[in-house]
PDB file of N, CA and C in Angstrom:
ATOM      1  N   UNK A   1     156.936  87.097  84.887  1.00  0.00           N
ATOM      2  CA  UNK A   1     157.305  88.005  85.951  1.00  0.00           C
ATOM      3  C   UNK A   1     158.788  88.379  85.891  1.00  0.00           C
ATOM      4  N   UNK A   2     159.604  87.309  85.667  1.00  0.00           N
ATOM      5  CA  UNK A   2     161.556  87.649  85.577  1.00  0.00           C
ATOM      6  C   UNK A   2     161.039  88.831  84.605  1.00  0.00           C
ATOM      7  N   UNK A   3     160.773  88.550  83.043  1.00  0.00           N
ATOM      8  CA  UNK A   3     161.093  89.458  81.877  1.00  0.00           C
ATOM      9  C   UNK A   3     160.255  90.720  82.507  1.00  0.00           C
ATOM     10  N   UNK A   4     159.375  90.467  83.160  1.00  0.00           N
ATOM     11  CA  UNK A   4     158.693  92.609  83.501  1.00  0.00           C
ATOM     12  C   UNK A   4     159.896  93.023  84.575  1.00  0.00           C
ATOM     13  N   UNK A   5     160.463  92.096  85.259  1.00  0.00           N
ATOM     14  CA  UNK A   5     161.650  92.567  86.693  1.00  0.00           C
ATOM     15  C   UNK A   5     162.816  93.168  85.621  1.00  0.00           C
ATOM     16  N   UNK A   6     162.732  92.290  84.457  1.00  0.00           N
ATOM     17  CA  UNK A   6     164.096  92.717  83.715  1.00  0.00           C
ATOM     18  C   UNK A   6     164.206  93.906  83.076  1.00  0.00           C
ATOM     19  N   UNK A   7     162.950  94.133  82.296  1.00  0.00           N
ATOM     20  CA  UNK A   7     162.733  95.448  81.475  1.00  0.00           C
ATOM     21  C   UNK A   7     162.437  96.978  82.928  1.00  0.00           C
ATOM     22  N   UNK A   8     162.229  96.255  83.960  1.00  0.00           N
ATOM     23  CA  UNK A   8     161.921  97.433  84.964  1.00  0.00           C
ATOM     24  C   UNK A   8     162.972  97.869  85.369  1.00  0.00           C
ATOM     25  N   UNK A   9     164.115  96.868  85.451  1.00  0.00           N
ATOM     26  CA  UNK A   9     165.417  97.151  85.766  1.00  0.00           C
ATOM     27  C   UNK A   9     165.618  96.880  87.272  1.00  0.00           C
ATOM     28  N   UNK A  10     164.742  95.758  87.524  1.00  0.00           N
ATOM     29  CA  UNK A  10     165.065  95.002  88.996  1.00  0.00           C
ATOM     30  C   UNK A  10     165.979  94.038  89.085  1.00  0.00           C
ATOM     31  N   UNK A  11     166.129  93.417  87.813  1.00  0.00           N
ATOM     32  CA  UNK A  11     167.287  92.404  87.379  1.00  0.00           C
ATOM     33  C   UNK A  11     168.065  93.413  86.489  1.00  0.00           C
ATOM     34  N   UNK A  12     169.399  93.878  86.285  1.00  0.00           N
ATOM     35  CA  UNK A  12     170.060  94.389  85.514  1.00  0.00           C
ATOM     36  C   UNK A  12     171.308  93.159  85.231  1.00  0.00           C
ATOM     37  N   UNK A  13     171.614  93.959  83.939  1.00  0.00           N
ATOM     38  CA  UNK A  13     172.691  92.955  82.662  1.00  0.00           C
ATOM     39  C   UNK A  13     173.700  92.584  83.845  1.00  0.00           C
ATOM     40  N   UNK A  14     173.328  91.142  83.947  1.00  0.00           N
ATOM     41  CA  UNK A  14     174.841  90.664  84.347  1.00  0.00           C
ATOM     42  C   UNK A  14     174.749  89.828  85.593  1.00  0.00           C
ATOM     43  N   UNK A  15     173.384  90.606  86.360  1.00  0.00           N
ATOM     44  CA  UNK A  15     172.582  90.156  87.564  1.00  0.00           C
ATOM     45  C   UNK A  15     172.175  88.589  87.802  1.00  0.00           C
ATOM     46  N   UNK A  16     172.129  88.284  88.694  1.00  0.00           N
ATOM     47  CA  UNK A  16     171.563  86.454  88.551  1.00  0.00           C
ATOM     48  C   UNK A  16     170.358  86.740  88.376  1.00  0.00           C
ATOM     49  N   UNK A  17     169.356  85.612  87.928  1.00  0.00           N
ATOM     50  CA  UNK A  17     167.975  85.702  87.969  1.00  0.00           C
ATOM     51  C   UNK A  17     167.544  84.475  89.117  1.00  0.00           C
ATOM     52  N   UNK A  18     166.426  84.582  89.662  1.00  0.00           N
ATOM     53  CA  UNK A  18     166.143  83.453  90.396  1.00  0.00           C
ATOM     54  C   UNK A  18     166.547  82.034  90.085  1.00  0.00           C
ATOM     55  N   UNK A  19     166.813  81.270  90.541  1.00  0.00           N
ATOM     56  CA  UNK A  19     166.474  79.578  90.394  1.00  0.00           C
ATOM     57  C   UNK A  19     165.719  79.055  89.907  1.00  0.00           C
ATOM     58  N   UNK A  20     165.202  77.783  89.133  1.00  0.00           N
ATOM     59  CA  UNK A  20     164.356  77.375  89.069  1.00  0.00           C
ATOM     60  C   UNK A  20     163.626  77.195  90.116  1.00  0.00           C
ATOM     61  N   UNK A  21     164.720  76.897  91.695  1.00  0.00           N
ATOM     62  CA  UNK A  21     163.844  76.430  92.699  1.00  0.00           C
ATOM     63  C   UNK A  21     163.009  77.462  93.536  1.00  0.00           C
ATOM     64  N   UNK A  22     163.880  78.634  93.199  1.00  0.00           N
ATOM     65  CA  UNK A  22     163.377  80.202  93.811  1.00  0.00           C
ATOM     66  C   UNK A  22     162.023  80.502  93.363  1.00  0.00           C
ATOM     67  N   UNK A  23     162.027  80.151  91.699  1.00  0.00           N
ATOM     68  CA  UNK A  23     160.865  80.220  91.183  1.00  0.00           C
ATOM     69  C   UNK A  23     159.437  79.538  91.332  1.00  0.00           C
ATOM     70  N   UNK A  24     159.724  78.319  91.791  1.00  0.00           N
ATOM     71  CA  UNK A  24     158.796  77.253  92.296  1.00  0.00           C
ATOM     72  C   UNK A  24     158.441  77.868  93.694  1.00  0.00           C
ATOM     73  N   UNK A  25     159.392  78.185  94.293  1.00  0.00           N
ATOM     74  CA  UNK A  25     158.780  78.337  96.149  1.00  0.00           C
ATOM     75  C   UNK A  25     157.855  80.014  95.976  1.00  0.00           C
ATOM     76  N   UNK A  26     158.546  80.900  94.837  1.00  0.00           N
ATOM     77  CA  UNK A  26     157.989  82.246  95.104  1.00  0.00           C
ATOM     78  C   UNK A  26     156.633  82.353  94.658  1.00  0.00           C
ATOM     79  N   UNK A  27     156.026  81.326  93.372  1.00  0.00           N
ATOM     80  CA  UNK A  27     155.224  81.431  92.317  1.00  0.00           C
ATOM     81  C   UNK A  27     154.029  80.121  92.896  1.00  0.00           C
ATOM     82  N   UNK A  28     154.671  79.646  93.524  1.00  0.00           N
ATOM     83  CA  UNK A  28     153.985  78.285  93.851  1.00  0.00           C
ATOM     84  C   UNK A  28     153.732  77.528  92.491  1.00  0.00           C
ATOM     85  N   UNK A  29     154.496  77.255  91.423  1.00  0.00           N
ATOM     86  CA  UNK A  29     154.317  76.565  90.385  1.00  0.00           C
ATOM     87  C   UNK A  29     155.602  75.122  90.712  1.00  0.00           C
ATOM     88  N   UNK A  30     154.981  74.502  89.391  1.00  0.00           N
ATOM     89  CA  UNK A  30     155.747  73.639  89.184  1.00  0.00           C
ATOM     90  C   UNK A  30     157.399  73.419  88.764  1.00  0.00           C
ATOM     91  N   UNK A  31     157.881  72.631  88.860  1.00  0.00           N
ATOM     92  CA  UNK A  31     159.312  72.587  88.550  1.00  0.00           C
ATOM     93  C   UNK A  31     159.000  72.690  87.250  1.00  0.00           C
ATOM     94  N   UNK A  32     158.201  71.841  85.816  1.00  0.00           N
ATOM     95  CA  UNK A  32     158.311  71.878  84.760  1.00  0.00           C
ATOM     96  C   UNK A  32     158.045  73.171  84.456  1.00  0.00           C
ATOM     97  N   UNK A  33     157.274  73.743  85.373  1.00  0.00           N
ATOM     98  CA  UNK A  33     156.655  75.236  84.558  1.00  0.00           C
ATOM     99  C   UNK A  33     157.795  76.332  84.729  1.00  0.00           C
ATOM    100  N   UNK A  34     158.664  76.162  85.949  1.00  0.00           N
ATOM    101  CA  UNK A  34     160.311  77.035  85.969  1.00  0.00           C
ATOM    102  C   UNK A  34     160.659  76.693  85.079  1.00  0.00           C
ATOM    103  N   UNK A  35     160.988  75.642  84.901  1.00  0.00           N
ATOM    104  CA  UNK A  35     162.181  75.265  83.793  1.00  0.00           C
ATOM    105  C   UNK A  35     161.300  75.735  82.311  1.00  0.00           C
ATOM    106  N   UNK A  36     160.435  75.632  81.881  1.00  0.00           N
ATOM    107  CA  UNK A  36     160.039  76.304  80.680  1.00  0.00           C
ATOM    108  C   UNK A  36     159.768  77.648  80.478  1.00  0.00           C
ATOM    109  N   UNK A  37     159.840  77.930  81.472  1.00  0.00           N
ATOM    110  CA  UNK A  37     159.869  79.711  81.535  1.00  0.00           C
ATOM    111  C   UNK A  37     161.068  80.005  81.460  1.00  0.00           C
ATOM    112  N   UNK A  38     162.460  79.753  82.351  1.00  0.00           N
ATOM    113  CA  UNK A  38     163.483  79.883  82.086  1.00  0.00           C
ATOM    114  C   UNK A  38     163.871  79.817  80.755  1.00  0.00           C
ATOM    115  N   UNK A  39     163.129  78.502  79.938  1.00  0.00           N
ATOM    116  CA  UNK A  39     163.981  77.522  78.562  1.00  0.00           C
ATOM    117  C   UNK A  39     163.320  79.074  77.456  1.00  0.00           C
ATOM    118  N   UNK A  40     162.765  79.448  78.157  1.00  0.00           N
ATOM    119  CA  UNK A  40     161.287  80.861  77.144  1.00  0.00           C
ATOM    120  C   UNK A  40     162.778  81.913  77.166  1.00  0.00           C
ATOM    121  N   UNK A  41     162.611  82.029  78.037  1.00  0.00           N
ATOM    122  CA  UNK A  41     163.878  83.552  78.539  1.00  0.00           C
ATOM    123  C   UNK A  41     165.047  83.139  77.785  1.00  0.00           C
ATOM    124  N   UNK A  42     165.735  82.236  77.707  1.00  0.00           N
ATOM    125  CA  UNK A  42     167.154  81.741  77.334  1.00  0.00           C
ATOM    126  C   UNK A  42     166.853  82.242  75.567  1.00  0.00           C
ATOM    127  N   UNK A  43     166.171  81.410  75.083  1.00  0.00           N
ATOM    128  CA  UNK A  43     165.673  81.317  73.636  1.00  0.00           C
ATOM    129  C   UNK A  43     165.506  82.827  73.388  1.00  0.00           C
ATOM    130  N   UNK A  44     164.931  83.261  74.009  1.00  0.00           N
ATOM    131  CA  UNK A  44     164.706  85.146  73.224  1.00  0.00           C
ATOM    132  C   UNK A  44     165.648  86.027  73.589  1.00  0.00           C
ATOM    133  N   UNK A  45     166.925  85.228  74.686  1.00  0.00           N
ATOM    134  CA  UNK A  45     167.867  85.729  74.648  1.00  0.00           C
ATOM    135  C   UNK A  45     168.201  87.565  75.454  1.00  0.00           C
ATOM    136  N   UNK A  46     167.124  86.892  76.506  1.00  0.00           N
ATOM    137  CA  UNK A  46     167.097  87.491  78.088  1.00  0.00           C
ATOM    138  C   UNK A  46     167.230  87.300  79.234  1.00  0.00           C
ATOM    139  N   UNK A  47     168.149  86.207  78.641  1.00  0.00           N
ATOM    140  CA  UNK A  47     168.912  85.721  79.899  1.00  0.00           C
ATOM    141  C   UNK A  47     169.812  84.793  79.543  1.00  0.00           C
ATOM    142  N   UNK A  48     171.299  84.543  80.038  1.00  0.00           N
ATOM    143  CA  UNK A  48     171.617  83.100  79.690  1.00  0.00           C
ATOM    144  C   UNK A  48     171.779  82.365  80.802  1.00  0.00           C
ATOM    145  N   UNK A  49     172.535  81.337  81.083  1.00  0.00           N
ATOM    146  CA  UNK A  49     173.044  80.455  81.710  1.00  0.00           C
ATOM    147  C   UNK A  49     174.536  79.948  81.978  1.00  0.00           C
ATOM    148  N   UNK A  50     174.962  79.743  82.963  1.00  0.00           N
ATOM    149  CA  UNK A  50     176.720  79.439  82.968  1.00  0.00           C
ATOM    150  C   UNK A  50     176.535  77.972  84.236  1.00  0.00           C
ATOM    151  N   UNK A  51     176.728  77.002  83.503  1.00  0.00           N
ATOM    152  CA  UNK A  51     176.878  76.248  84.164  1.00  0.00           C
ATOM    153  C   UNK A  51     177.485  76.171  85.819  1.00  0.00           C
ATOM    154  N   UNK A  52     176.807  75.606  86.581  1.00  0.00           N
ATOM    155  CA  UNK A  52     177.211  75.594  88.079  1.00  0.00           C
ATOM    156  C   UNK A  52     177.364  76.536  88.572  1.00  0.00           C
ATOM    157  N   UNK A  53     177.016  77.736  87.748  1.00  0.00           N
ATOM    158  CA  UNK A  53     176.712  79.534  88.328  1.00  0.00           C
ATOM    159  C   UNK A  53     175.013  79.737  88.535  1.00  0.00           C
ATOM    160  N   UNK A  54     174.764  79.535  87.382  1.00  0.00           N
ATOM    161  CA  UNK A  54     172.763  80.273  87.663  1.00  0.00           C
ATOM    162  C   UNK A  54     173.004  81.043  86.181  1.00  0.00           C
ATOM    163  N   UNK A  55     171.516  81.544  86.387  1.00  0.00           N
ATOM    164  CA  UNK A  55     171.430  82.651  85.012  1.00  0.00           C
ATOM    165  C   UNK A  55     171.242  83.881  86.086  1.00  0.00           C
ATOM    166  N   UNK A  56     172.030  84.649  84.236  1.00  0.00           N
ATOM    167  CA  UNK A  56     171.855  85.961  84.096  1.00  0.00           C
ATOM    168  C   UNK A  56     170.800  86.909  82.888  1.00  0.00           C
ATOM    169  N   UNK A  57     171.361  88.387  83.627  1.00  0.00           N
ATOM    170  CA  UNK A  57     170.393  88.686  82.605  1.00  0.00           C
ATOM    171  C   UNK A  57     171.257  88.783  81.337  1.00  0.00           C
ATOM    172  N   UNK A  58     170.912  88.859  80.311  1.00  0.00           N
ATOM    173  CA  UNK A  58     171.622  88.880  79.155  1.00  0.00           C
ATOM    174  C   UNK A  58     172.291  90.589  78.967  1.00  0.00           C
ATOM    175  N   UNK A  59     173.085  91.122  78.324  1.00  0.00           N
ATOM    176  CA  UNK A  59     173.448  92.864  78.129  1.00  0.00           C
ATOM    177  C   UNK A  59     172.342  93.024  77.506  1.00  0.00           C
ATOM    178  N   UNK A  60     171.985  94.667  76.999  1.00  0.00           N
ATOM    179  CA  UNK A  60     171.383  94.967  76.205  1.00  0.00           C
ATOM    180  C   UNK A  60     171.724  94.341  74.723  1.00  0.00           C
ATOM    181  N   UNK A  61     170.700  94.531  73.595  1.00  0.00           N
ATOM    182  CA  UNK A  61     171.182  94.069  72.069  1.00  0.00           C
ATOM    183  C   UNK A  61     171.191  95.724  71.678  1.00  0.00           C
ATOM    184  N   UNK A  62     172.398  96.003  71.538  1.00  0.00           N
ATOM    185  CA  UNK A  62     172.083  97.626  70.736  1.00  0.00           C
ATOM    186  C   UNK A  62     172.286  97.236  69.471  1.00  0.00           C
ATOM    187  N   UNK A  63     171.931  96.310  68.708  1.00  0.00           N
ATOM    188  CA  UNK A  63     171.984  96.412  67.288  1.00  0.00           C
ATOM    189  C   UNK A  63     170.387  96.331  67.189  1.00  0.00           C
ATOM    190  N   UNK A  64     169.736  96.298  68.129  1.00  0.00           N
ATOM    191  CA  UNK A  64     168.430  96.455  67.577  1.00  0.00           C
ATOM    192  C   UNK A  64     168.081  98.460  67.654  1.00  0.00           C
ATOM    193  N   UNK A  65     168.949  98.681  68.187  1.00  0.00           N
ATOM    194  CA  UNK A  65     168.865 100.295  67.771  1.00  0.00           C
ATOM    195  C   UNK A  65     169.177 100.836  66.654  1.00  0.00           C
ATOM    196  N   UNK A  66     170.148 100.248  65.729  1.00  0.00           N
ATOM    197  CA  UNK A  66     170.851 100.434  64.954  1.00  0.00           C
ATOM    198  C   UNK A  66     169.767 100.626  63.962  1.00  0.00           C
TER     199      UNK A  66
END
């Protein structure tokens, strides 16, 4: 659900993304299942993380235009 908010442009570059805990109360899932969805997003590099901030969305990659 984050990555369709991201490509829709409900989360834009730079934006926080939910919590893990945001994600648990909105989705009714588990804590392990946030955190591996998040750990999914980080890895493909659509989102990162800044310690004691939250995540964001990642910028665009325009070298994949290239």
């Amino acid at each position: 659900m984050i990555r369709e908010r991201i490509a829709a442009g409900t989360y834009r570059p730079a934006s926080r993304v939910p919590s893990e805990n945001d994600l648990m109360q909105e989705f009714g899932i588990a804590r392990m299942t946030a955190h591996k969805a998040m750990k999914a997003l980080r890895a493909e590099g659509s989102i990162y993380t800044v310690r004691g901030m939250g995540s964001f969305v990642s910028p665009p990659d325009d070298t994949k235009n290239s």
